[in-house]
C-alpha atoms as a PDB file:
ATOM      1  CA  UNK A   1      48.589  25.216   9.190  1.00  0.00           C
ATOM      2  CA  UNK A   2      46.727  25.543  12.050  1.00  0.00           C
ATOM      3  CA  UNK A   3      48.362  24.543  15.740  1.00  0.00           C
ATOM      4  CA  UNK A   4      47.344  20.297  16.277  1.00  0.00           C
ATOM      5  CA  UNK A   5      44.942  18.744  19.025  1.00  0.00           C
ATOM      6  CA  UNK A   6      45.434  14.835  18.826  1.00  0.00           C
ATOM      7  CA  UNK A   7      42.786  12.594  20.272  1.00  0.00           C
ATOM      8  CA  UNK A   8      44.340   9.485  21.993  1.00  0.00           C
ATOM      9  CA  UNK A   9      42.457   7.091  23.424  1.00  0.00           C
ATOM     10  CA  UNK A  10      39.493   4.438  22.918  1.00  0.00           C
ATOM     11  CA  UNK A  11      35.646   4.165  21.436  1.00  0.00           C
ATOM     12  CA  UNK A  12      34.563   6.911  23.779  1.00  0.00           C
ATOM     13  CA  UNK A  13      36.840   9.613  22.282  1.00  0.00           C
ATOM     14  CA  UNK A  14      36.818   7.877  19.344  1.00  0.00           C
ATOM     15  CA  UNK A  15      33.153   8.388  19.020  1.00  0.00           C
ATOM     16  CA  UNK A  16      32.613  12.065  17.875  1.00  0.00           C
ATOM     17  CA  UNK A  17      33.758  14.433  15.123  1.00  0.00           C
ATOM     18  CA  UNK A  18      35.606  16.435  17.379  1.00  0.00           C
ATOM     19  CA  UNK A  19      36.613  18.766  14.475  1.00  0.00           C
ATOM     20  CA  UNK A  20      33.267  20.328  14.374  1.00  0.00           C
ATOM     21  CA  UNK A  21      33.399  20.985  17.562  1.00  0.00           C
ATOM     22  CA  UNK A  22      36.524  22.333  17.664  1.00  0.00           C
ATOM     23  CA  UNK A  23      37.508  25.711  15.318  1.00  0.00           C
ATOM     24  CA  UNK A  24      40.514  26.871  16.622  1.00  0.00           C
ATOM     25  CA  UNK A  25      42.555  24.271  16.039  1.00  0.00           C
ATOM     26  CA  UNK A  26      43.545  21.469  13.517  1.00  0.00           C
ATOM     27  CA  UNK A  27      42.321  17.837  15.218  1.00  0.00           C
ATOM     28  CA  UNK A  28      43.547  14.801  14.422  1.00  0.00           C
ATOM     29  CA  UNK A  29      41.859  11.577  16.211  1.00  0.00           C
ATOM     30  CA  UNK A  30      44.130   8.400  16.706  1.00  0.00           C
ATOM     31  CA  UNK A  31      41.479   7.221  19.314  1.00  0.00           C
ATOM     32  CA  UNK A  32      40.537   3.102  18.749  1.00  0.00           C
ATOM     33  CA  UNK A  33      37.426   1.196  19.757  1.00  0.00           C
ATOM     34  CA  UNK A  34      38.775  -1.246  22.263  1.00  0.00           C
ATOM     35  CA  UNK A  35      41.783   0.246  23.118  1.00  0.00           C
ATOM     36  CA  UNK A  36      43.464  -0.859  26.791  1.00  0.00           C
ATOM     37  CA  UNK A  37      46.538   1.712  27.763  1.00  0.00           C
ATOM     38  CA  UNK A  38      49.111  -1.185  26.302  1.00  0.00           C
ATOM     39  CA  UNK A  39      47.513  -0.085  23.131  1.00  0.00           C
ATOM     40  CA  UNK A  40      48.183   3.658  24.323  1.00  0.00           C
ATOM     41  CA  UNK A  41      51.668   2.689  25.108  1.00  0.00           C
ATOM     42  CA  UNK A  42      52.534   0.911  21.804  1.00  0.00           C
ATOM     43  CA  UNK A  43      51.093   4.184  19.925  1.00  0.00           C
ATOM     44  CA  UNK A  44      53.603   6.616  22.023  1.00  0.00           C
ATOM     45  CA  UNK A  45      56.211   6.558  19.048  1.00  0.00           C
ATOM     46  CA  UNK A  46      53.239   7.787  16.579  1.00  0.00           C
ATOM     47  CA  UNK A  47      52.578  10.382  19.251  1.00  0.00           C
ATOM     48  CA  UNK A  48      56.001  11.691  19.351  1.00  0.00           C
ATOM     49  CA  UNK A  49      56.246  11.324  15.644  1.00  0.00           C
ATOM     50  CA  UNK A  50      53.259  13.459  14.918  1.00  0.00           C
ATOM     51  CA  UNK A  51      54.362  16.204  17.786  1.00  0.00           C
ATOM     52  CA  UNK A  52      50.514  18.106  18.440  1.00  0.00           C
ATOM     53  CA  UNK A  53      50.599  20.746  20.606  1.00  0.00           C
ATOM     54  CA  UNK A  54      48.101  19.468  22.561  1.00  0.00           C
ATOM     55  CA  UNK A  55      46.589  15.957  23.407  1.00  0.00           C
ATOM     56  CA  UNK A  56      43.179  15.074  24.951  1.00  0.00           C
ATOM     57  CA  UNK A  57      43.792  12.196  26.105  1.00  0.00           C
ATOM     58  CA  UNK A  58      40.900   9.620  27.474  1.00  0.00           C
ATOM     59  CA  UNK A  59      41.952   6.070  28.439  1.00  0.00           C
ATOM     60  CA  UNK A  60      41.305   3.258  30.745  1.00  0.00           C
ATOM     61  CA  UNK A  61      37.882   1.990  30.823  1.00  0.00           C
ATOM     62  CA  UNK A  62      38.368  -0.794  28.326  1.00  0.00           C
ATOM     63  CA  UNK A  63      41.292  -1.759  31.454  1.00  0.00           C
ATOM     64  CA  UNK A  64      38.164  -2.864  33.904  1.00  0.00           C
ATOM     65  CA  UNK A  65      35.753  -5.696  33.463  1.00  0.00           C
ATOM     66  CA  UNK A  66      37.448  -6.948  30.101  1.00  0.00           C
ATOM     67  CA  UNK A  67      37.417 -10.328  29.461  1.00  0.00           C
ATOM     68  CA  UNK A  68      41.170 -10.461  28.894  1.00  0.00           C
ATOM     69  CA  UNK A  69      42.249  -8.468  31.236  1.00  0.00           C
ATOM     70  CA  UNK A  70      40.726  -6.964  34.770  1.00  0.00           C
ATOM     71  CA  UNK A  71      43.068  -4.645  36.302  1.00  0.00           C
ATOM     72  CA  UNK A  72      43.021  -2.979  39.667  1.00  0.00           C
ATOM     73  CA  UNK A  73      42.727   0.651  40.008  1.00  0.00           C
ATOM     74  CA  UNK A  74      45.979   1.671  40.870  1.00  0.00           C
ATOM     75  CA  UNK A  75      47.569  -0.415  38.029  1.00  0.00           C
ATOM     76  CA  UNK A  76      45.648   1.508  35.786  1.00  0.00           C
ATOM     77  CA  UNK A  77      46.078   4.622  37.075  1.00  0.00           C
ATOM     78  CA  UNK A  78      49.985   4.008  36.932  1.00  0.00           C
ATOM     79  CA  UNK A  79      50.044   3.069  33.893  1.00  0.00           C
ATOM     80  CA  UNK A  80      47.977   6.082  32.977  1.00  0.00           C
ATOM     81  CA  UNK A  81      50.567   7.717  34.502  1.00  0.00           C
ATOM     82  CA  UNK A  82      53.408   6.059  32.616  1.00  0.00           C
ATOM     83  CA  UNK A  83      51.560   7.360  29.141  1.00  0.00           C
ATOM     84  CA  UNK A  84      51.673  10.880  30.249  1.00  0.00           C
ATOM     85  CA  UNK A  85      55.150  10.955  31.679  1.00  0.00           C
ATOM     86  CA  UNK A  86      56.549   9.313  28.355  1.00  0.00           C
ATOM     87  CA  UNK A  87      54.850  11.946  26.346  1.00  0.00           C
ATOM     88  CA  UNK A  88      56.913  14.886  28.795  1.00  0.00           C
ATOM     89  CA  UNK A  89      59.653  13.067  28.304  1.00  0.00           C
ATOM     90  CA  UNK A  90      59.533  12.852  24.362  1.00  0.00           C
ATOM     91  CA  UNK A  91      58.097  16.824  23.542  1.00  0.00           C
ATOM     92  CA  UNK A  92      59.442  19.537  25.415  1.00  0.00           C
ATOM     93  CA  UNK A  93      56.283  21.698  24.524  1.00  0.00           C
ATOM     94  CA  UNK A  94      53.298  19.441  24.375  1.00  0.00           C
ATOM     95  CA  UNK A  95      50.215  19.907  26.156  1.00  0.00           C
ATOM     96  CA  UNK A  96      48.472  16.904  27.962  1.00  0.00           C
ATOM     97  CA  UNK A  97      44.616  17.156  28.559  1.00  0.00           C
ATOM     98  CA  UNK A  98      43.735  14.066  30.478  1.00  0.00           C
ATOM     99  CA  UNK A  99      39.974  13.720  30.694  1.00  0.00           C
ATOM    100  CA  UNK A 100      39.245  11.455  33.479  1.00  0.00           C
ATOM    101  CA  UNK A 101      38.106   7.504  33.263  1.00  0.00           C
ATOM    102  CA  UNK A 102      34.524   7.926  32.947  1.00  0.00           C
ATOM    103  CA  UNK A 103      31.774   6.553  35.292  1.00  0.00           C
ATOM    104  CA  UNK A 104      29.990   3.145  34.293  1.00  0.00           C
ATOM    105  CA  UNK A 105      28.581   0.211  36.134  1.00  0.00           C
ATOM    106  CA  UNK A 106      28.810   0.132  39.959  1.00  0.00           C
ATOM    107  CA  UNK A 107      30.877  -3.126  39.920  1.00  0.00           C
ATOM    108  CA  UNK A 108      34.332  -0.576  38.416  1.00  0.00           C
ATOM    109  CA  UNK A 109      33.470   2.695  40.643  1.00  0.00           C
ATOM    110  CA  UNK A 110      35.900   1.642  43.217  1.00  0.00           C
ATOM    111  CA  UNK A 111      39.070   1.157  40.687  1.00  0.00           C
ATOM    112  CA  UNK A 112      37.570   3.809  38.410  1.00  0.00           C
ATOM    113  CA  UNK A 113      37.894   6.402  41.278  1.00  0.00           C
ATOM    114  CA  UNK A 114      41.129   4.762  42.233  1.00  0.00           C
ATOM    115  CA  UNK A 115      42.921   4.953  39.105  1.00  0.00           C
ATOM    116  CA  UNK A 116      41.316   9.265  38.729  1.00  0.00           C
ATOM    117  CA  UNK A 117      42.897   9.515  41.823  1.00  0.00           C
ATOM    118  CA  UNK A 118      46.236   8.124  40.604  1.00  0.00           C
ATOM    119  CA  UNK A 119      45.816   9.929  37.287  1.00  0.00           C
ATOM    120  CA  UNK A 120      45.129  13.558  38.720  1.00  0.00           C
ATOM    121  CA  UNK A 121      47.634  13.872  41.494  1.00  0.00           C
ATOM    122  CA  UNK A 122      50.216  13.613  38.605  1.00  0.00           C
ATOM    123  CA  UNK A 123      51.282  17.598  38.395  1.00  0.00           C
ATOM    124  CA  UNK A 124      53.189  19.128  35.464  1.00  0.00           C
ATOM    125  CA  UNK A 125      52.685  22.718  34.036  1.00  0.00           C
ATOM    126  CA  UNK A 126      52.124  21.139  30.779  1.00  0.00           C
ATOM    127  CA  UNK A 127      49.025  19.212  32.222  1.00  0.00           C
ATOM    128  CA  UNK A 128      45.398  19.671  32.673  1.00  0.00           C
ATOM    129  CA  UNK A 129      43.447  17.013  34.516  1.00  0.00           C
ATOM    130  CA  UNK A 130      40.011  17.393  33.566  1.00  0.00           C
ATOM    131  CA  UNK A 131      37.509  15.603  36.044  1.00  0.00           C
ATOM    132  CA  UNK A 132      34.327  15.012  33.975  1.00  0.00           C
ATOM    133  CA  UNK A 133      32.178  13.140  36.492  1.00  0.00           C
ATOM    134  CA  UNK A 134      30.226  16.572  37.171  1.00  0.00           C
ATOM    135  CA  UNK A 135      29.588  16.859  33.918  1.00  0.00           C
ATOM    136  CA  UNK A 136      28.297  13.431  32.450  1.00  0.00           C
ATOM    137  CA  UNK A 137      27.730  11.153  36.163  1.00  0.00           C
ATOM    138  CA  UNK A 138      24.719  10.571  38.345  1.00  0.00           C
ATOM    139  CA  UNK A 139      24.763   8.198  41.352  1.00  0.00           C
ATOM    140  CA  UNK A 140      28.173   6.856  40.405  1.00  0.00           C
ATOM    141  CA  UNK A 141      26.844   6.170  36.655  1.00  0.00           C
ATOM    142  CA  UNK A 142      26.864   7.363  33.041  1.00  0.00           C
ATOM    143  CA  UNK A 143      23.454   9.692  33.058  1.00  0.00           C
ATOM    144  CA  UNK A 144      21.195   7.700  31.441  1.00  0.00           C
ATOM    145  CA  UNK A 145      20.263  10.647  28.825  1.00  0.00           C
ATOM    146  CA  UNK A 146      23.960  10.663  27.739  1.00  0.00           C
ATOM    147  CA  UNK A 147      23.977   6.941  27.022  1.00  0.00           C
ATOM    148  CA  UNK A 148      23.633   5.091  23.372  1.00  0.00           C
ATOM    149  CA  UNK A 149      21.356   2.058  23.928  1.00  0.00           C
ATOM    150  CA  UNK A 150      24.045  -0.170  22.361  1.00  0.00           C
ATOM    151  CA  UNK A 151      24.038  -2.554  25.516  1.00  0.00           C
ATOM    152  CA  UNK A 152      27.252  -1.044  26.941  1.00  0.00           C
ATOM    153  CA  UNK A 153      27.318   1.268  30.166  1.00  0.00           C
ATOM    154  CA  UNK A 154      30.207   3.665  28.415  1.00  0.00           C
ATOM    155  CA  UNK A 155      29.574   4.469  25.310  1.00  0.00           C
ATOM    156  CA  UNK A 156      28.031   8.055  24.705  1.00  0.00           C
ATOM    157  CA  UNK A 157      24.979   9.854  22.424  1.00  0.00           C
ATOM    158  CA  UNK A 158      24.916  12.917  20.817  1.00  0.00           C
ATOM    159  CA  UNK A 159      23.969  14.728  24.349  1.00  0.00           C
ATOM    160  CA  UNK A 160      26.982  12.951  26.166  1.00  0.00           C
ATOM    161  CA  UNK A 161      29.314  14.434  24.117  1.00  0.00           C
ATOM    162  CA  UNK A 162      27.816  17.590  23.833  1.00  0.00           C
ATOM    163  CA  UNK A 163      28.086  17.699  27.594  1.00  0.00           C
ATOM    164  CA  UNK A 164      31.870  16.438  27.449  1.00  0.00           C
ATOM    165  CA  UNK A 165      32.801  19.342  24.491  1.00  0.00           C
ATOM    166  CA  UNK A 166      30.817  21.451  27.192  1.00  0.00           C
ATOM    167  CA  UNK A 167      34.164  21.002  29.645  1.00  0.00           C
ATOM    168  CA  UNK A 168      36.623  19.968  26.749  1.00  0.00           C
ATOM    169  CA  UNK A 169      37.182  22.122  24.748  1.00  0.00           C
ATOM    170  CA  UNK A 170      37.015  25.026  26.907  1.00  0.00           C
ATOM    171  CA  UNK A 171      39.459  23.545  28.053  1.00  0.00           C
ATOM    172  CA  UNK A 172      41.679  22.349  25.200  1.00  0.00           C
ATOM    173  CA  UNK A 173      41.571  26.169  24.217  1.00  0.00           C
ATOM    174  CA  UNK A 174      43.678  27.404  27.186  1.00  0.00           C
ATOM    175  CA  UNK A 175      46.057  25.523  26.191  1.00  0.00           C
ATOM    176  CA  UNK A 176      46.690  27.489  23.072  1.00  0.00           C
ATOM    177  CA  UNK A 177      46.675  31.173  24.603  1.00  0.00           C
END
């Protein structure tokens, strides 16, 4: 059996077959539409109990504007935080890949950018923080061109997650050499 990238995190990385985009690894995707980081949090005994060698984590954006809840930037960055520092603690040899909140409406860029700030200056050799606003952000926004026309300002097409794989899973494969 093949060395194991697990998925974590909400409708965005839940989105995509990452397993045919990824052949040097096995994938597993745990990712939930909807998912807050309490949901991240309760799953942390699943993702001890499954052990990959690496997780791509992507989590957060459900944490801003939700009707329920409408956290600040630094709580969610913390709490981001939290997550990855529980997952050191439990696995002496995982790998953490922590893709960055992604961009959306103007109203969250503030706390968005807040919490990426929180989330990246958290240094480990077993982490990469990967910041994809380069990659898939215009103006402080989603790209239009990467963006279903489902009504929400998050969610990605086929060409926004080509152009996340594009920095992924480069990525997620130097964690295996």
């Amino acid at each position: 059996m093949s060395p194991l990238i697990l998925f974590v995190g909400d409708s965005i990385t839940h989105g995509t077959d990452w397993a045919s985009k990824i052949d040097f690894a096995e994938v597993k995707n745990i990712a939930v539409p909807g998912y807050l980081t309490d949901d991240v949090r309760a799953q942390l005994s699943e993702i001890k109990r499954i052990n990959p060698k690496v997780i791509s984590m992507l989590i957060g954006t459900n944490d801003f504007g939700n009707t329920d809840v409408d956290r600040t930037g630094t709580d969610v960055g913390q709490r981001i935080s939290e997550i990855i520092r529980s997952i050191l603690d439990s696995s002496d040899t995982t790998q953490i890949v922590i893709s960055s909140i992604l961009p959306r409406d103007f109203r969250f860029a503030g706390r968005i950018r807040a919490a990426n700030r929180i989330v990246s200056s958290v240094t480990h050799d077993r982490i990469t923080y990967l910041d994809c606003w380069p990659a898939l952000s215009h103006n402080e926004n989603l790209r239009p061109e990467f963006l279903l026309t489902d009504g929400f300002d998050v969610h990605l097409n086929s060409a926004g997650y080509e152009a996340w794989s594009k920095v992924l899973v480069p990525t997620l494969k130097k964690r295996f050499v």
